[in-house]
C-alpha atoms as a PDB file:
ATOM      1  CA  UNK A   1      -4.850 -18.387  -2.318  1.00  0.00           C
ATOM      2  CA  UNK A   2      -1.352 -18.902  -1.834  1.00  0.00           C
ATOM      3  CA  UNK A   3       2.057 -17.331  -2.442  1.00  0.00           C
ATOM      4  CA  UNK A   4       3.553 -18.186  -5.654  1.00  0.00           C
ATOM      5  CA  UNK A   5       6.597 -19.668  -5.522  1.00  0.00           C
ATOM      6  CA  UNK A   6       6.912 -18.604  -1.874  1.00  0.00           C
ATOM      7  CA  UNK A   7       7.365 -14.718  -2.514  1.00  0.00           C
ATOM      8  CA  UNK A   8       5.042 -12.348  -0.021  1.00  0.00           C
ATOM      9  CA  UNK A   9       4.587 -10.010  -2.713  1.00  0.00           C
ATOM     10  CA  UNK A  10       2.635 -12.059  -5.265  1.00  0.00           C
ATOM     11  CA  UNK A  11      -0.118 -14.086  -5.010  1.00  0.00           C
ATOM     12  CA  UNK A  12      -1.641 -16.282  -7.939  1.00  0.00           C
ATOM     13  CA  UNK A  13      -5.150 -16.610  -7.048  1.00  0.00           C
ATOM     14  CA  UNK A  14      -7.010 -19.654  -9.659  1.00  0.00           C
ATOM     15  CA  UNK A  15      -9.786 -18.584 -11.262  1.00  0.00           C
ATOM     16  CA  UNK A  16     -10.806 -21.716 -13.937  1.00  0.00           C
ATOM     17  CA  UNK A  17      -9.538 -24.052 -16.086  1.00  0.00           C
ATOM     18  CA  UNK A  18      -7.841 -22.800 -19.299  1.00  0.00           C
ATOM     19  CA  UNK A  19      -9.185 -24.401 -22.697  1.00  0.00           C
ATOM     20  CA  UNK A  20      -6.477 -25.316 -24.214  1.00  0.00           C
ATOM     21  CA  UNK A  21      -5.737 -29.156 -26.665  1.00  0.00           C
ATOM     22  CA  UNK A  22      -4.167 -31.603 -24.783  1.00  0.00           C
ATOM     23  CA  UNK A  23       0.106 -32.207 -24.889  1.00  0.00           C
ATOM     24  CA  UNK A  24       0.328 -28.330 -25.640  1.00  0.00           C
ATOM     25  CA  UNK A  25       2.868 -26.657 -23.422  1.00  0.00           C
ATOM     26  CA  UNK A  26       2.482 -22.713 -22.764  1.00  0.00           C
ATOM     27  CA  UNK A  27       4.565 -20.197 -20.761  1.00  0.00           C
ATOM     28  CA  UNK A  28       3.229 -19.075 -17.478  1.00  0.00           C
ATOM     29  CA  UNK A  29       5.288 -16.249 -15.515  1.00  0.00           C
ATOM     30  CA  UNK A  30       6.290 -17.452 -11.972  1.00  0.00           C
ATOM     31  CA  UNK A  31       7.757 -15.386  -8.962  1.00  0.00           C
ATOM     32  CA  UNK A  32      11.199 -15.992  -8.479  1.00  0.00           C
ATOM     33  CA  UNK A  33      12.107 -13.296  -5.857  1.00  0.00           C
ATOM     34  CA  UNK A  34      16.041 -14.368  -7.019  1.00  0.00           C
ATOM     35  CA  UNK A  35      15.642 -13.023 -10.813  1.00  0.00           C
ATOM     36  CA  UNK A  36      16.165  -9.507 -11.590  1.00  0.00           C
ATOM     37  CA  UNK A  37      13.049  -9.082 -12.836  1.00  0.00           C
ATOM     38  CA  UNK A  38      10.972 -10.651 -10.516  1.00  0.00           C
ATOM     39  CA  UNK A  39       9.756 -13.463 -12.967  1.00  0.00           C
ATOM     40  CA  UNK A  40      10.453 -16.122 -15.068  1.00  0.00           C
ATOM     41  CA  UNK A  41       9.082 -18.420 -17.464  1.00  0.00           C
ATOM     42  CA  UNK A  42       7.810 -22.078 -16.664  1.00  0.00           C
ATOM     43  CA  UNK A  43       6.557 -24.483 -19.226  1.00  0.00           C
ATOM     44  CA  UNK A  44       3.320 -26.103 -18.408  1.00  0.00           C
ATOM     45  CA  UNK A  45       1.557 -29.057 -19.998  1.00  0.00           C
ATOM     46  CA  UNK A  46      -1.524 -27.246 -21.284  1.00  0.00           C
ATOM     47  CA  UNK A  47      -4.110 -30.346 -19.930  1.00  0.00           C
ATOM     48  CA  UNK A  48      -3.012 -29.699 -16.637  1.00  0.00           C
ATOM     49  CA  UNK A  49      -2.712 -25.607 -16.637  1.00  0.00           C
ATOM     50  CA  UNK A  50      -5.246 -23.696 -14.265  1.00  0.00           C
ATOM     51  CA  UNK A  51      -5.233 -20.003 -16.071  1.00  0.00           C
ATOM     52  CA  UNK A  52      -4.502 -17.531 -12.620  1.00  0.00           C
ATOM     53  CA  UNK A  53      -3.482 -13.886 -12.316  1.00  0.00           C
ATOM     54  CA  UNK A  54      -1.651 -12.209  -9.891  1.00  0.00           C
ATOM     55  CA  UNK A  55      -2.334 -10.182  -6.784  1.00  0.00           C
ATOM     56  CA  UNK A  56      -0.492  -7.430  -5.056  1.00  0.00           C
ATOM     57  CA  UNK A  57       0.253  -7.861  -1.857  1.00  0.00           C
ATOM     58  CA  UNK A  58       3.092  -5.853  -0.157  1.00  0.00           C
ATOM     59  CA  UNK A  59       4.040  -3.180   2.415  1.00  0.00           C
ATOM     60  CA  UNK A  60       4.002   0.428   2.297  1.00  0.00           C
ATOM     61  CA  UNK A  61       5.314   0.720   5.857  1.00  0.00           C
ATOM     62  CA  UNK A  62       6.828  -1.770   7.803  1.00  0.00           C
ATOM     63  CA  UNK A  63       5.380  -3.163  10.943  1.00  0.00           C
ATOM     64  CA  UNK A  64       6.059  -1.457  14.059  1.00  0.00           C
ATOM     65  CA  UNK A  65       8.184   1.476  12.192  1.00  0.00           C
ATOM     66  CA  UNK A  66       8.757   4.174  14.838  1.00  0.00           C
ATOM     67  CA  UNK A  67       8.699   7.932  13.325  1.00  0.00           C
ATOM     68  CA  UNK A  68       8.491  11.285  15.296  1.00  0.00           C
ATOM     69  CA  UNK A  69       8.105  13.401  12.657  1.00  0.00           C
ATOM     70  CA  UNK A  70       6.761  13.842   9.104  1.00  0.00           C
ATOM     71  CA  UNK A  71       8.010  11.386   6.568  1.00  0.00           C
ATOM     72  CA  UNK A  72       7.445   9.223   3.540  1.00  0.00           C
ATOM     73  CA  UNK A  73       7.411   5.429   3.018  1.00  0.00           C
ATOM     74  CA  UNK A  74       8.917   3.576  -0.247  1.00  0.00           C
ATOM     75  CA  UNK A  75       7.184   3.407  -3.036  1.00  0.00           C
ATOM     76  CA  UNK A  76       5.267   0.901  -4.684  1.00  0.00           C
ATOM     77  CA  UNK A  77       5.086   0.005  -8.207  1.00  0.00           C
ATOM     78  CA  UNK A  78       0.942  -0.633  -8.912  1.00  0.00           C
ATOM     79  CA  UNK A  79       0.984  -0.851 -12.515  1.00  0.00           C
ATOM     80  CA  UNK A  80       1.010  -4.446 -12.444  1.00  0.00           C
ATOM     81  CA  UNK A  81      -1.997  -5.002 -10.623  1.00  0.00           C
ATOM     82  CA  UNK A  82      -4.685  -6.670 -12.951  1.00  0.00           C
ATOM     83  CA  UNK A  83      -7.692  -4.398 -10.902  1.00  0.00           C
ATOM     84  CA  UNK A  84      -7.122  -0.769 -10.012  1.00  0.00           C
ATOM     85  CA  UNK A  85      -9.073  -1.380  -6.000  1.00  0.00           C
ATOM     86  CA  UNK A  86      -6.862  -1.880  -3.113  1.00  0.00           C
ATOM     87  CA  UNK A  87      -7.087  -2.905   0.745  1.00  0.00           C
ATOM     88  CA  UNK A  88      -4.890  -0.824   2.906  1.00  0.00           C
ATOM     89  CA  UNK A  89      -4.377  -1.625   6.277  1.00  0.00           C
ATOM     90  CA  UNK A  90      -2.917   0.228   8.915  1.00  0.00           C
ATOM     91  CA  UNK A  91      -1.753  -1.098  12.269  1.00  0.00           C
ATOM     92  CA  UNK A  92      -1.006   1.280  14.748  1.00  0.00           C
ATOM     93  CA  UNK A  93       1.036  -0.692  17.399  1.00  0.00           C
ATOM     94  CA  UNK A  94       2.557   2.054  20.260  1.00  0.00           C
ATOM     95  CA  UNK A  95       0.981   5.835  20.775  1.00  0.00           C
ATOM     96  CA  UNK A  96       1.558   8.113  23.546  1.00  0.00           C
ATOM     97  CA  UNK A  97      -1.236  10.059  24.619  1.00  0.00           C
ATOM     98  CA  UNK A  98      -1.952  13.791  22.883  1.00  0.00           C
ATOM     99  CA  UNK A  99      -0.651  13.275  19.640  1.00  0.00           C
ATOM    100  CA  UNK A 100      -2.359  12.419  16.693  1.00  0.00           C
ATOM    101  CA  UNK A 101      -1.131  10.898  13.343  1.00  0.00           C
ATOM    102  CA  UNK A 102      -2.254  11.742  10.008  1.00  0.00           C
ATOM    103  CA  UNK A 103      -1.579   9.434   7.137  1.00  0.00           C
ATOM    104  CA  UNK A 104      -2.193   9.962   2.923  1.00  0.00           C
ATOM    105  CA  UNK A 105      -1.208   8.409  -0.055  1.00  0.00           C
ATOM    106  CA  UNK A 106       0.143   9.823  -3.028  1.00  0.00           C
ATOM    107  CA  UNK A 107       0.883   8.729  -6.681  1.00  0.00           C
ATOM    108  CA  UNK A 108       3.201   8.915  -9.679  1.00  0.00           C
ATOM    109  CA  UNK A 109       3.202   8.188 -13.634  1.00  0.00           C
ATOM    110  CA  UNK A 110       6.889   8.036 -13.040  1.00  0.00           C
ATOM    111  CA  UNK A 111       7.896   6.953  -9.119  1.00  0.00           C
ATOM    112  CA  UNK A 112       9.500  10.529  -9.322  1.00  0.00           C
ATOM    113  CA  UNK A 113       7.404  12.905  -9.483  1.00  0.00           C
ATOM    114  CA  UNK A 114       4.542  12.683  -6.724  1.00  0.00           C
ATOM    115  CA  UNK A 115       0.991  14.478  -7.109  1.00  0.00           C
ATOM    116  CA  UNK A 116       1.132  17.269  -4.814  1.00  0.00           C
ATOM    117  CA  UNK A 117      -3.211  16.167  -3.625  1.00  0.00           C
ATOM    118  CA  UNK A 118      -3.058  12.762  -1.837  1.00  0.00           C
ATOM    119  CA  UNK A 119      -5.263   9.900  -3.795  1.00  0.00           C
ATOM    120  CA  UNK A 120      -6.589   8.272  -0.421  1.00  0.00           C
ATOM    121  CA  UNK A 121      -6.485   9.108   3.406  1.00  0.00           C
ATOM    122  CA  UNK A 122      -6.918   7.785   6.562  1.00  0.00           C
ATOM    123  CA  UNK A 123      -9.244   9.279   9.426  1.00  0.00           C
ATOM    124  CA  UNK A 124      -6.848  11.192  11.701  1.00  0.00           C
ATOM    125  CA  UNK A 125      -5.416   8.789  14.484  1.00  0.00           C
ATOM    126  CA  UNK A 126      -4.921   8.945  18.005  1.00  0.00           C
ATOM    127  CA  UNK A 127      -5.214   5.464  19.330  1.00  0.00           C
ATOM    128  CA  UNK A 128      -3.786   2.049  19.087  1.00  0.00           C
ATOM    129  CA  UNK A 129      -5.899  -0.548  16.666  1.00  0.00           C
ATOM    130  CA  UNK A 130      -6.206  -1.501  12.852  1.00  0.00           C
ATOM    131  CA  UNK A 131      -7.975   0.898  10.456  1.00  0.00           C
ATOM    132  CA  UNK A 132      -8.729  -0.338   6.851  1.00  0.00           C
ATOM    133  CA  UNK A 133      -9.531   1.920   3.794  1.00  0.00           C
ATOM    134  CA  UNK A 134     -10.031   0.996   0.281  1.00  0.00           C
ATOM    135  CA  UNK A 135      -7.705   2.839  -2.352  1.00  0.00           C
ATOM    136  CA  UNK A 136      -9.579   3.112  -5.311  1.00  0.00           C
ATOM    137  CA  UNK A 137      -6.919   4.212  -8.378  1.00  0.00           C
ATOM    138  CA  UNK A 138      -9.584   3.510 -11.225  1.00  0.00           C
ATOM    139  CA  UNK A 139     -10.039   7.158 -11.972  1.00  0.00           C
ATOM    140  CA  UNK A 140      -6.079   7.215 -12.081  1.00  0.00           C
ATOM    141  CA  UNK A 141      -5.019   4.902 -15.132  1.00  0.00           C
ATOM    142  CA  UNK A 142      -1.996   6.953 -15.344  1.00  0.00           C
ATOM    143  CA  UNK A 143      -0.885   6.633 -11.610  1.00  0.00           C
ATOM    144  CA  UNK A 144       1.773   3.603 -11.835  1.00  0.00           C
ATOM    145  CA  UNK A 145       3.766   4.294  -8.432  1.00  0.00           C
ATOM    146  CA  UNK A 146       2.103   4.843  -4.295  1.00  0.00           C
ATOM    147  CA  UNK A 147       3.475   5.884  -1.353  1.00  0.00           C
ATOM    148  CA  UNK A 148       2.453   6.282   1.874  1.00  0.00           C
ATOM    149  CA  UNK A 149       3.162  10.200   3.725  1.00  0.00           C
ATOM    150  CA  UNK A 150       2.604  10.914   7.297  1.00  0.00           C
ATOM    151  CA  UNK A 151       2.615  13.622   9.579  1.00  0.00           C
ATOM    152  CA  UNK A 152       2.780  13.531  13.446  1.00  0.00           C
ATOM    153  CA  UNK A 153       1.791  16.327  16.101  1.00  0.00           C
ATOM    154  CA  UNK A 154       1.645  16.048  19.811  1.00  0.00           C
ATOM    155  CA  UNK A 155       0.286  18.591  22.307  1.00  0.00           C
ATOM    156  CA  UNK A 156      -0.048  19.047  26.074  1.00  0.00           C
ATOM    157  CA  UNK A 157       2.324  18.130  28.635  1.00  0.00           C
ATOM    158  CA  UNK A 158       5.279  15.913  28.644  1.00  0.00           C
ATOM    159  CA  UNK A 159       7.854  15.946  25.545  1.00  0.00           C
ATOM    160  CA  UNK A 160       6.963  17.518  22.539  1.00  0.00           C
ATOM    161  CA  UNK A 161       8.264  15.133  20.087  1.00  0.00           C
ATOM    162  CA  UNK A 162       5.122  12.706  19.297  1.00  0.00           C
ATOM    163  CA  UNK A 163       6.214   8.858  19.187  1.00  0.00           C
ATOM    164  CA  UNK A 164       4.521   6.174  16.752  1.00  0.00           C
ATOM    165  CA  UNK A 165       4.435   2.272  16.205  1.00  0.00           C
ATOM    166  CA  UNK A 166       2.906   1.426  13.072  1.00  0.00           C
ATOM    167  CA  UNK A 167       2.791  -0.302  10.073  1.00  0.00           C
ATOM    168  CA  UNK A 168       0.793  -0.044   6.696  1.00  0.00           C
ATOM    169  CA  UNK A 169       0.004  -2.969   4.170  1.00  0.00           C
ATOM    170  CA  UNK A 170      -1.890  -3.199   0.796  1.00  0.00           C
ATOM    171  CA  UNK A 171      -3.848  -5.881  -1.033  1.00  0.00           C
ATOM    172  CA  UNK A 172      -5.120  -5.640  -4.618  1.00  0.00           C
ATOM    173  CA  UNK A 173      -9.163  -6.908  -3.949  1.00  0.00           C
ATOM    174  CA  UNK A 174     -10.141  -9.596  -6.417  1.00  0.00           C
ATOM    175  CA  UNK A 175     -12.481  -8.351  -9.464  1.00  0.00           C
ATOM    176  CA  UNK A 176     -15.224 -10.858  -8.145  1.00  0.00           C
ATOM    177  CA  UNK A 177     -15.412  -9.716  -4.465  1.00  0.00           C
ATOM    178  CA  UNK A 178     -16.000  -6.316  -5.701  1.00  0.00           C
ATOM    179  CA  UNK A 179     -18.792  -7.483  -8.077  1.00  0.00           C
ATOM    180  CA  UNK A 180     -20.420  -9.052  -5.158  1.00  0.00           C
ATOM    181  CA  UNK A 181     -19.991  -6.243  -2.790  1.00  0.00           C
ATOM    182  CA  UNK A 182     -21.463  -4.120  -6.069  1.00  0.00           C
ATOM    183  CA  UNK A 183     -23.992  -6.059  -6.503  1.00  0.00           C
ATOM    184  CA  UNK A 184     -25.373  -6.764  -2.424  1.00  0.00           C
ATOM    185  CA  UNK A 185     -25.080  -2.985  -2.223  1.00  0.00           C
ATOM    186  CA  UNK A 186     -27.283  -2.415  -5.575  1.00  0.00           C
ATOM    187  CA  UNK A 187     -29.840  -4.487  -4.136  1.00  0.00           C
ATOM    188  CA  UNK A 188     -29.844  -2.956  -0.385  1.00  0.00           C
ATOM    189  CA  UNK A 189     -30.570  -0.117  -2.098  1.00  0.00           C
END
């Protein structure tokens, strides 16, 4: 998979050829980080088309963001995504020690409004590494918008103000890795 037209939040991923009749010319949307939308149309001869979808790929948090105290990252707009099954990743990058780091994420229908009950969280932290979780939003149709929340505490001696490095990414999973994964698990069990 690459990055369409060299934008790091989309990704066409090619699944098969596309029957279509020879010399016919169809519209494909492209990334073109410049446009105000975030796409445009490109005319492609129709014998040489590969049919493709696109893939979210983008950052709730950016790498090595330092916070010291409860927060909220951007938000995210998910309703483009063609599966409803994410990757997050977080990368905790500087700690000190006794403090801890708790981090959820929350939804929206509207990017305004933000369910009070968090749709995903991560194991409470206290050390350095990378941590992956799988968001799962299929039981949320109407949840269009993410964002990541965190809260920090810190205990014992020393200052009292706890101190984090980290950043958080997400990846929509293709439809046919989870099929597979489905389908090894069915038959482990």
């Amino acid at each position: 998979m690459g990055a369409a037209g060299g934008c790091g939040y989309l990704t066409a991923a090619i699944s098969r050829f596309c029957p279509v009749s020879d010399g016919a010319t169809v519209k494909l949307p492209h990334c073109d980080c410049s446009s105000q939308s975030g796409f445009k149309l490109r005319h492609y001869r129709a014998d040489r088309m590969l049919q493709f979808f696109v893939m979210i790929e983008t950052v709730l948090v950016p790498a090595k963001t330092a916070v010291s105290a409860k927060g909220d990252g951007s938000s995210v707009d998910v309703s483009a995504a063609t599966g409803r099954v994410f990757l997050l990743s977080l990368e905790v990058t500087r700690i000190i020690e006794q403090e801890s780091i708790d981090i959820s994420i929350s939804g929206s229908a509207d990017g305004t409004t933000w369910d009070p009950k968090s749709v995903a969280a991560f194991p409470q932290q206290f050390y350095c590494g990378s941590y992956p979780l799988l968001l799962d939003l299929s039981e949320h149709q109407d949840m269009k918008f993410i964002r990541a929340h965190w809260e920090v505490a810190r205990w014992g001696r020393g200052t009292e103000t706890p101190m984090f490095e980290f950043g958080l990414a997400l990846k929509e999973v293709p439809a046919n890795i989870l099929q597979e994964a489905r389908a090894e698990a069915k038959a482990l069990a």
